[in-house]
PDB file of N, CA and C in Angstrom:
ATOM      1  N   UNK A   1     -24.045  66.305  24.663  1.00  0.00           N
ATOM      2  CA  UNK A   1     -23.883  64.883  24.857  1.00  0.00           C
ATOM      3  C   UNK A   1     -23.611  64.655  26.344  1.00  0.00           C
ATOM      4  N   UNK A   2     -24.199  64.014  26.932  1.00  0.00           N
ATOM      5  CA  UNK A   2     -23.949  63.629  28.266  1.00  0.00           C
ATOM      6  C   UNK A   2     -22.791  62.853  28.668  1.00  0.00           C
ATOM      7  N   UNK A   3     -22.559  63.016  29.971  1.00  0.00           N
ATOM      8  CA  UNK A   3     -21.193  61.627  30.065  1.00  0.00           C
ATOM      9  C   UNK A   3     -21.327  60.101  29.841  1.00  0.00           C
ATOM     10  N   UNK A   4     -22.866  59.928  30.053  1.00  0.00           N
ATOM     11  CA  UNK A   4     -22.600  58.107  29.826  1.00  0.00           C
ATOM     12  C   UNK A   4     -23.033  57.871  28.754  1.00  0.00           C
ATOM     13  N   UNK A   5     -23.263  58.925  27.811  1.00  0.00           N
ATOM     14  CA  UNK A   5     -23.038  58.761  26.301  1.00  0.00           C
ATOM     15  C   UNK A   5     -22.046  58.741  25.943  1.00  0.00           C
ATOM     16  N   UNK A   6     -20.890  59.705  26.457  1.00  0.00           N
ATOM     17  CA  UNK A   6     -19.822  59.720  26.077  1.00  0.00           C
ATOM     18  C   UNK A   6     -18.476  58.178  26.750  1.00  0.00           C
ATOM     19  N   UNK A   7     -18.897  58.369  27.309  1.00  0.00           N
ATOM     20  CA  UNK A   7     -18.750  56.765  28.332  1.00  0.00           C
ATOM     21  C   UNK A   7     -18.645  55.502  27.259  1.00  0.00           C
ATOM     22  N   UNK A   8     -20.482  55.628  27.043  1.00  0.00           N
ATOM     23  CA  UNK A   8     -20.446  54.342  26.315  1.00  0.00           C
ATOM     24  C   UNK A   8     -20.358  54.029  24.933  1.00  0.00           C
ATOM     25  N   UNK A   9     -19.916  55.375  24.476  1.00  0.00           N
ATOM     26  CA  UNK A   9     -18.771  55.395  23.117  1.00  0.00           C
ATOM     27  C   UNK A   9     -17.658  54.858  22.941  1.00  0.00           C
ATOM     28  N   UNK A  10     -16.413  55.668  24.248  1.00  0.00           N
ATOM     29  CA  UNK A  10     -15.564  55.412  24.517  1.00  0.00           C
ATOM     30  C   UNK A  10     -15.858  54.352  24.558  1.00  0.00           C
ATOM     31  N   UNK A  11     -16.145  53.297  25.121  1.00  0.00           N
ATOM     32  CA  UNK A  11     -16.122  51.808  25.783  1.00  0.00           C
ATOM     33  C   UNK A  11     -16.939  50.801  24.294  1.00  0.00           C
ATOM     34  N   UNK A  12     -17.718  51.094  23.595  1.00  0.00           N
ATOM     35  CA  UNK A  12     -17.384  50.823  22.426  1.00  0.00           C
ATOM     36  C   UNK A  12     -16.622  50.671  21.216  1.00  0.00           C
ATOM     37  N   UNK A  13     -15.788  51.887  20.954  1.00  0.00           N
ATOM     38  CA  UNK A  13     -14.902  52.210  20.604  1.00  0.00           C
ATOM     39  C   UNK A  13     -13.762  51.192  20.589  1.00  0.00           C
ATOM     40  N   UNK A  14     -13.424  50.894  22.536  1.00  0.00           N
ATOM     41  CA  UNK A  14     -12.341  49.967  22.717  1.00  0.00           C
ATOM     42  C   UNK A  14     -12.906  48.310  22.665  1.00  0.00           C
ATOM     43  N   UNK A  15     -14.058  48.169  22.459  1.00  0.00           N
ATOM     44  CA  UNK A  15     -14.671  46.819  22.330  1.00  0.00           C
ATOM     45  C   UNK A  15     -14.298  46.506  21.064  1.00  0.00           C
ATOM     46  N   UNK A  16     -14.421  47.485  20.163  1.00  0.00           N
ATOM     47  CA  UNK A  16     -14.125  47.483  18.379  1.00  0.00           C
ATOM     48  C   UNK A  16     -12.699  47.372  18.874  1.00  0.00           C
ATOM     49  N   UNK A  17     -12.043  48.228  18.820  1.00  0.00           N
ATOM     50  CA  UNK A  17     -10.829  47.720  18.550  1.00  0.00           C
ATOM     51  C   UNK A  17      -9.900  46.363  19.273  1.00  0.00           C
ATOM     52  N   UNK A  18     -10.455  46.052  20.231  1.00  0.00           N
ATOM     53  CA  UNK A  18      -9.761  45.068  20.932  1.00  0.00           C
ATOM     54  C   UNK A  18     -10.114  43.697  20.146  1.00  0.00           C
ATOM     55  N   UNK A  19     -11.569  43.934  19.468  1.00  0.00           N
ATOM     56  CA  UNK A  19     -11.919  42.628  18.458  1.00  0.00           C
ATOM     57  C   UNK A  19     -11.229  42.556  17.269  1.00  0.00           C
ATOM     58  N   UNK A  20     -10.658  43.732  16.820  1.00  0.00           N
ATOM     59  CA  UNK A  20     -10.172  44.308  15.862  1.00  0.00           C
ATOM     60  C   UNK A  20      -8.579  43.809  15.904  1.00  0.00           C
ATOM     61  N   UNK A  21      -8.026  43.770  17.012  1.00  0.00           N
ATOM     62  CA  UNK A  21      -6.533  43.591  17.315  1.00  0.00           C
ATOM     63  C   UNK A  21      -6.251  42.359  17.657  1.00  0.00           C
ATOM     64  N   UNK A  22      -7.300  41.650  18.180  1.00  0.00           N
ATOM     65  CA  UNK A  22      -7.544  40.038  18.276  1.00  0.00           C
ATOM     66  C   UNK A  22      -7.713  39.405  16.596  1.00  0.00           C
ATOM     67  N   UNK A  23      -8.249  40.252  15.967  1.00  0.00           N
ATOM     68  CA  UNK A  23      -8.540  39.423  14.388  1.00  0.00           C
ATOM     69  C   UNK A  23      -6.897  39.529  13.561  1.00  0.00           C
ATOM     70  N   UNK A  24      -6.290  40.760  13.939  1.00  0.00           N
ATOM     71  CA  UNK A  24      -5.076  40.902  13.179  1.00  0.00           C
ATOM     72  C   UNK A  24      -4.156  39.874  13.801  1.00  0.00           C
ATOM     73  N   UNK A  25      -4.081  39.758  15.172  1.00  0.00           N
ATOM     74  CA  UNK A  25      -3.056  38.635  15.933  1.00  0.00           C
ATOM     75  C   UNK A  25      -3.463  37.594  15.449  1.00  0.00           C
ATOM     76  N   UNK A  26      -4.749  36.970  15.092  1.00  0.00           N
ATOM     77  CA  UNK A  26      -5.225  35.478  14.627  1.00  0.00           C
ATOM     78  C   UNK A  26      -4.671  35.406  13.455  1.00  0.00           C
ATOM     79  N   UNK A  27      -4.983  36.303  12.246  1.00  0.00           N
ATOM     80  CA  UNK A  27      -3.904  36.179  11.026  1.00  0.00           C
ATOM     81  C   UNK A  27      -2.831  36.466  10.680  1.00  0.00           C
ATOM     82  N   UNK A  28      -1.936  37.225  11.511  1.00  0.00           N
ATOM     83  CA  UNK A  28      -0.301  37.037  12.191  1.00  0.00           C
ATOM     84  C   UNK A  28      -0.397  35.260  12.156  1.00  0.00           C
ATOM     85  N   UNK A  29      -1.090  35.070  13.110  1.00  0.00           N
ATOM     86  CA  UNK A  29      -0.672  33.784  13.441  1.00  0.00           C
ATOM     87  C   UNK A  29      -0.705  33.040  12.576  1.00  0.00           C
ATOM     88  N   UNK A  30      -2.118  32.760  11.765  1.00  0.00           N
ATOM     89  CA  UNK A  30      -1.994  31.839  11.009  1.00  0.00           C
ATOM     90  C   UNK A  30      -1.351  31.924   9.526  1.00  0.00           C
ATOM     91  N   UNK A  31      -0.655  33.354   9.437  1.00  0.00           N
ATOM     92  CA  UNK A  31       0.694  33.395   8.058  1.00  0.00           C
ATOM     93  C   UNK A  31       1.775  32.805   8.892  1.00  0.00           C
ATOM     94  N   UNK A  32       2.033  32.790  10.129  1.00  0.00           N
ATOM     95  CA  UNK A  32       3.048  32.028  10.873  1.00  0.00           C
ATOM     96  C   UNK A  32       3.391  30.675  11.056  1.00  0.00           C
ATOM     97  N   UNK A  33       1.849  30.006  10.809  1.00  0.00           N
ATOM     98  CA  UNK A  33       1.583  28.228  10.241  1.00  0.00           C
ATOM     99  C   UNK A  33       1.876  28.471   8.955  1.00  0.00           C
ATOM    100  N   UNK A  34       1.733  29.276   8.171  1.00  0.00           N
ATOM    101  CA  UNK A  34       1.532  29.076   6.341  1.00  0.00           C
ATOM    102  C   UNK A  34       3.336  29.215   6.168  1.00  0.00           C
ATOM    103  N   UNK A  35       3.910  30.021   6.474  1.00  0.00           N
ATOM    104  CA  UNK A  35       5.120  30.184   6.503  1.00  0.00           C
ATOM    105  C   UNK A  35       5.917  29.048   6.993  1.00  0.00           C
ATOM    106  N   UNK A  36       5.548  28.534   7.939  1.00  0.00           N
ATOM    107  CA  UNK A  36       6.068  27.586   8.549  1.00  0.00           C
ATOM    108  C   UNK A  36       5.999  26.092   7.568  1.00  0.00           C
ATOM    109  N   UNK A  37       4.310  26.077   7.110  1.00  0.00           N
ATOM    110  CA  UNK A  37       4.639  24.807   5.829  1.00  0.00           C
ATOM    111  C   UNK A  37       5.121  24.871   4.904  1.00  0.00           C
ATOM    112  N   UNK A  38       4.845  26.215   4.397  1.00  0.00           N
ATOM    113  CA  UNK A  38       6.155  26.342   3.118  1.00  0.00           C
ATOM    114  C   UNK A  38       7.414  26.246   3.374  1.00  0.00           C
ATOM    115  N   UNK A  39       8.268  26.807   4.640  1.00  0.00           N
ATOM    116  CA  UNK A  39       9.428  26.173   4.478  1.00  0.00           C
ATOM    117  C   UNK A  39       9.872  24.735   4.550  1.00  0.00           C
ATOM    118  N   UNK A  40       8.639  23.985   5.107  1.00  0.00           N
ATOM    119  CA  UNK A  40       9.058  22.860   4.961  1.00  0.00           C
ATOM    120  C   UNK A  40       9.248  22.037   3.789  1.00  0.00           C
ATOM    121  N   UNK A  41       8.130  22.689   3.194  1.00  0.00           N
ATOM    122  CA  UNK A  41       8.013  22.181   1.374  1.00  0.00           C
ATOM    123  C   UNK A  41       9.242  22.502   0.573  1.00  0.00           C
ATOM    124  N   UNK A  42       9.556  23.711   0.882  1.00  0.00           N
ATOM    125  CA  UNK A  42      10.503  24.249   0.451  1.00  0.00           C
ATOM    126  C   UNK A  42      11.740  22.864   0.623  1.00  0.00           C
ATOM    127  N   UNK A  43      11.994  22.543   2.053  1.00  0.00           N
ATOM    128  CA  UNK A  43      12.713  21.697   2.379  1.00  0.00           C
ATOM    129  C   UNK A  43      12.846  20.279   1.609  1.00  0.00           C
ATOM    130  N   UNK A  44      11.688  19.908   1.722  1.00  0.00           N
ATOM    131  CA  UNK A  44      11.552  18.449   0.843  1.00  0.00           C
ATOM    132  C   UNK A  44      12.080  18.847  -0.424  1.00  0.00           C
ATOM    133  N   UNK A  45      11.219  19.449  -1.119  1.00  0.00           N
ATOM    134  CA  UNK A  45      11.518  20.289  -2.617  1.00  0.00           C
ATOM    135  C   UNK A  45      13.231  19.666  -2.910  1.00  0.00           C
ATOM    136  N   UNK A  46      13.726  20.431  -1.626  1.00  0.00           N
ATOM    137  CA  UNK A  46      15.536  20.877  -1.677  1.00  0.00           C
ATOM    138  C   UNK A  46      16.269  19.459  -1.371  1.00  0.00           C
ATOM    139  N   UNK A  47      15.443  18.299  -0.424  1.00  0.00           N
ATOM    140  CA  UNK A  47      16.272  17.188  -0.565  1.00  0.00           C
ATOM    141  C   UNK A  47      15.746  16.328  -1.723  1.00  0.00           C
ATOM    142  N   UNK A  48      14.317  17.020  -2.397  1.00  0.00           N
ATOM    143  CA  UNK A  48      14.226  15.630  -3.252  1.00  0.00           C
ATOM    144  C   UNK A  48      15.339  15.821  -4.971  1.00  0.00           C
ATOM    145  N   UNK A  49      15.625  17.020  -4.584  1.00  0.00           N
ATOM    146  CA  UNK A  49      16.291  17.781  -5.680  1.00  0.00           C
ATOM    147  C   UNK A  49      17.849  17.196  -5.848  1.00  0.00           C
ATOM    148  N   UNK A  50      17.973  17.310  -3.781  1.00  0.00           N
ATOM    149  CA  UNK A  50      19.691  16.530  -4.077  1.00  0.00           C
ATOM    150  C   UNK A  50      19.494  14.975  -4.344  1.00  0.00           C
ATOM    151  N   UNK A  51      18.473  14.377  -4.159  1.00  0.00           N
ATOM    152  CA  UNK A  51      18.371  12.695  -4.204  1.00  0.00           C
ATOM    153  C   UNK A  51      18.612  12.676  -5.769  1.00  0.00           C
ATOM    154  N   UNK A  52      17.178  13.264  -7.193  1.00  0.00           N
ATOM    155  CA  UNK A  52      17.400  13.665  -8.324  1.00  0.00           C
ATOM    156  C   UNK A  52      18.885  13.410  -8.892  1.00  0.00           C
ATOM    157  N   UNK A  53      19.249  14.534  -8.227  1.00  0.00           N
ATOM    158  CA  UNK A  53      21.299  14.803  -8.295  1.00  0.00           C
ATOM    159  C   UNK A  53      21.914  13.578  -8.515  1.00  0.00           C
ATOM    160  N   UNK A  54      21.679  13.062  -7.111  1.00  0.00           N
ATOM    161  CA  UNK A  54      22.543  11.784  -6.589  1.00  0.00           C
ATOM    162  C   UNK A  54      22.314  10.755  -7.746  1.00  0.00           C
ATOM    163  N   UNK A  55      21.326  10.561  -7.894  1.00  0.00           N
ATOM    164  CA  UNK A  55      20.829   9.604  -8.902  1.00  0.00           C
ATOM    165  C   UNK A  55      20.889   9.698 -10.067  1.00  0.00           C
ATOM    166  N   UNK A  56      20.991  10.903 -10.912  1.00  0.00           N
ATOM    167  CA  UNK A  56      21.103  10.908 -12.117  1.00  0.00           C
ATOM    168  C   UNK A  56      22.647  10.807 -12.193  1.00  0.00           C
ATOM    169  N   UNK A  57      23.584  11.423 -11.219  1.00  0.00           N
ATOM    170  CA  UNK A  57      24.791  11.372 -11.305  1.00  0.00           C
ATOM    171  C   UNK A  57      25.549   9.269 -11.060  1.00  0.00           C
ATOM    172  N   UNK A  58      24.834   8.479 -10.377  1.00  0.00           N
ATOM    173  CA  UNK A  58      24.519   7.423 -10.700  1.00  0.00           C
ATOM    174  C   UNK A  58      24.286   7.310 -12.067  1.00  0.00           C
ATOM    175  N   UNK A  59      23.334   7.330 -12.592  1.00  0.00           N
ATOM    176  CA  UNK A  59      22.975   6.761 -14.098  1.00  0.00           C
ATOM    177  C   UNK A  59      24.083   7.164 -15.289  1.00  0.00           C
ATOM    178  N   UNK A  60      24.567   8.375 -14.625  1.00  0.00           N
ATOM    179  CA  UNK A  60      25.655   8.802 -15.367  1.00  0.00           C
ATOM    180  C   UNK A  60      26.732   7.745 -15.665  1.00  0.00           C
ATOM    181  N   UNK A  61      27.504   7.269 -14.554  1.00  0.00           N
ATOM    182  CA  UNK A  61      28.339   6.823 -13.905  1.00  0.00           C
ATOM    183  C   UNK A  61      28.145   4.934 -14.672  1.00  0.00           C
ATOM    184  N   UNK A  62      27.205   4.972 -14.389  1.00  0.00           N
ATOM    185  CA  UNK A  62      26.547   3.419 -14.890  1.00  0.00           C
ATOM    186  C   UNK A  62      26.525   3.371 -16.772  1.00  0.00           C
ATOM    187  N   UNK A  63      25.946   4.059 -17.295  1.00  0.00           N
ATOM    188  CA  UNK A  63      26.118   4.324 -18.382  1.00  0.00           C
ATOM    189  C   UNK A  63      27.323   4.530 -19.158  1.00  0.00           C
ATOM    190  N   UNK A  64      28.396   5.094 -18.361  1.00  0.00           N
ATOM    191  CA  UNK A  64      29.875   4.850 -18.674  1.00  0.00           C
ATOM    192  C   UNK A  64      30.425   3.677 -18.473  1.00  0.00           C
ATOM    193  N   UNK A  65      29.907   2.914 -18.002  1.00  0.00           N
ATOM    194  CA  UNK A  65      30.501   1.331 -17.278  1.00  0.00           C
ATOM    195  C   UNK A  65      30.095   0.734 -18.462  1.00  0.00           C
ATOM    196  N   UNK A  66      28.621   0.998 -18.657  1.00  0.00           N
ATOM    197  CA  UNK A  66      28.155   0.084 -19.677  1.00  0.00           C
ATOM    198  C   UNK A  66      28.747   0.288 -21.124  1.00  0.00           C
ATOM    199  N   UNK A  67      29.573   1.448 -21.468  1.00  0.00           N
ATOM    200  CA  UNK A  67      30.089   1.797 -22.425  1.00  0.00           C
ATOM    201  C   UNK A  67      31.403   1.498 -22.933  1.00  0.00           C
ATOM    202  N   UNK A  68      31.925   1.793 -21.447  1.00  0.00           N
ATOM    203  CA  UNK A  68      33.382   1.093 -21.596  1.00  0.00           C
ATOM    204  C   UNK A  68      33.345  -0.947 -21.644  1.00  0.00           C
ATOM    205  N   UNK A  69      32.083  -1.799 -21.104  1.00  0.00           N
ATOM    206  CA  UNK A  69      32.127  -2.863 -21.204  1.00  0.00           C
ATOM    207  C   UNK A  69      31.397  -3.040 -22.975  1.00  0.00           C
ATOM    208  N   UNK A  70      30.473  -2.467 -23.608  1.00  0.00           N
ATOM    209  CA  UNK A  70      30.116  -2.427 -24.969  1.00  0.00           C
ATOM    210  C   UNK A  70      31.457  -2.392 -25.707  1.00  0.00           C
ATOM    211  N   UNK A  71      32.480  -1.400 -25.460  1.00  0.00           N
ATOM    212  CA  UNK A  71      33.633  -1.542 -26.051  1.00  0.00           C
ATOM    213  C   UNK A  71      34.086  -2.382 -26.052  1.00  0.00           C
ATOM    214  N   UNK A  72      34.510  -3.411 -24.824  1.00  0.00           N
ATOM    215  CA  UNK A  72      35.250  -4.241 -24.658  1.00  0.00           C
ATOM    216  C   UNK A  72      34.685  -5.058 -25.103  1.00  0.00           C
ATOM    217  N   UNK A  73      33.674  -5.920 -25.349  1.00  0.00           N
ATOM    218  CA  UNK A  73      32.621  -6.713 -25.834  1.00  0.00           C
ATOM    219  C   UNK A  73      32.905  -7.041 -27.086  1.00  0.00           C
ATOM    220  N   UNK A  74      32.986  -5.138 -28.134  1.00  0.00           N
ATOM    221  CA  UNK A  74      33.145  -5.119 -29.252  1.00  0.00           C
ATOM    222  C   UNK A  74      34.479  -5.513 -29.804  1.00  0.00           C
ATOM    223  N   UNK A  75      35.798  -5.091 -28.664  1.00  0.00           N
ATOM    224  CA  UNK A  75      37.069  -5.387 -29.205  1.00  0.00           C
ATOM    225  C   UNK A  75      37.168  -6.570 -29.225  1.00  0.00           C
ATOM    226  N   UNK A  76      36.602  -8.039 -28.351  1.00  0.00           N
ATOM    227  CA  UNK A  76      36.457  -9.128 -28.138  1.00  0.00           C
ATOM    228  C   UNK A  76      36.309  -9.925 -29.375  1.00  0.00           C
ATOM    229  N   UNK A  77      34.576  -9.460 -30.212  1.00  0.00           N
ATOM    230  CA  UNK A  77      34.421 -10.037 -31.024  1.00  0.00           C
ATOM    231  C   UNK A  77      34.806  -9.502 -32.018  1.00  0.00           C
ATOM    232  N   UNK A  78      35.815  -8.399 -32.368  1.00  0.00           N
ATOM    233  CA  UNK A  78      36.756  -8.658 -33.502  1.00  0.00           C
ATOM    234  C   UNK A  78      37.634  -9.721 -33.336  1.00  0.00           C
ATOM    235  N   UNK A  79      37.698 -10.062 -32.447  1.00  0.00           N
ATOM    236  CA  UNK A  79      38.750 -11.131 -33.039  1.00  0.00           C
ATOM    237  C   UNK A  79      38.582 -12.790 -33.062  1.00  0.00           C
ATOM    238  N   UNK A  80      37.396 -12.859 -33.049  1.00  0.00           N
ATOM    239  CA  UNK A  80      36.671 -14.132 -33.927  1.00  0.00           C
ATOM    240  C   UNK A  80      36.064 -13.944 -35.140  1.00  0.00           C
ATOM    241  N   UNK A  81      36.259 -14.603 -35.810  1.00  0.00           N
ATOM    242  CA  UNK A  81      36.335 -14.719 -37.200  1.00  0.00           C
ATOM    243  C   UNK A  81      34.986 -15.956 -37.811  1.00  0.00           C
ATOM    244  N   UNK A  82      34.083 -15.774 -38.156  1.00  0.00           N
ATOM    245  CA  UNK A  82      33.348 -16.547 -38.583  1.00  0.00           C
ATOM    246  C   UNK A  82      33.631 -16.817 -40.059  1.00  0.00           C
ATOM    247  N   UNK A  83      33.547 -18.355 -40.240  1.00  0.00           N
ATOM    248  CA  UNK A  83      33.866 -19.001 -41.863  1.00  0.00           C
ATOM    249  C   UNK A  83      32.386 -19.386 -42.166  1.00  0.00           C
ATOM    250  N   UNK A  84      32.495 -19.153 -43.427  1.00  0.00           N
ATOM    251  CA  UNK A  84      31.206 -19.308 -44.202  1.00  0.00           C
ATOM    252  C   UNK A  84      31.077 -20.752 -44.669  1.00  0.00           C
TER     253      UNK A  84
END
């Protein structure tokens, strides 16, 4: 094998791999965007979860109001008396 065979192996060789090491850095990168939107999703996910919270713990809260005023409502109209 001569040298500028061997030359232009070598120098192939590093053409492959430098395209090769450029393709792995491009999809580094772009799991580095994908990662990056999932945590954000992740994020929303996590405040729409505490809003959920907030709010059902509301309805909770409201539903006892309305229970304790049904009572009172009810103790009320015991004590009218309808005549026939």
């Amino acid at each position: 094998m001569a040298i500028n065979e061997i030359v232009s192996t070598i120098a192939a060789a590093v053409e492959e791999q430098s395209a090769v090491t450029k393709e792995i850095a491009e999809n580094v990168s772009q799991s580095s965007v994908t990662a990056t939107e999932v945590a954000k999703e992740i994020t929303l996910v996590s405040r729409s979860s505490d809003d959920i919270l907030e709010h059902s713990q509301t309805v909770r809260e409201n539903a006892a109001q309305l229970t304790e005023l049904a009572s009172a409502l009810n103790t009320m109209l015991q004590k009218f008396k309808v005549k026939a």
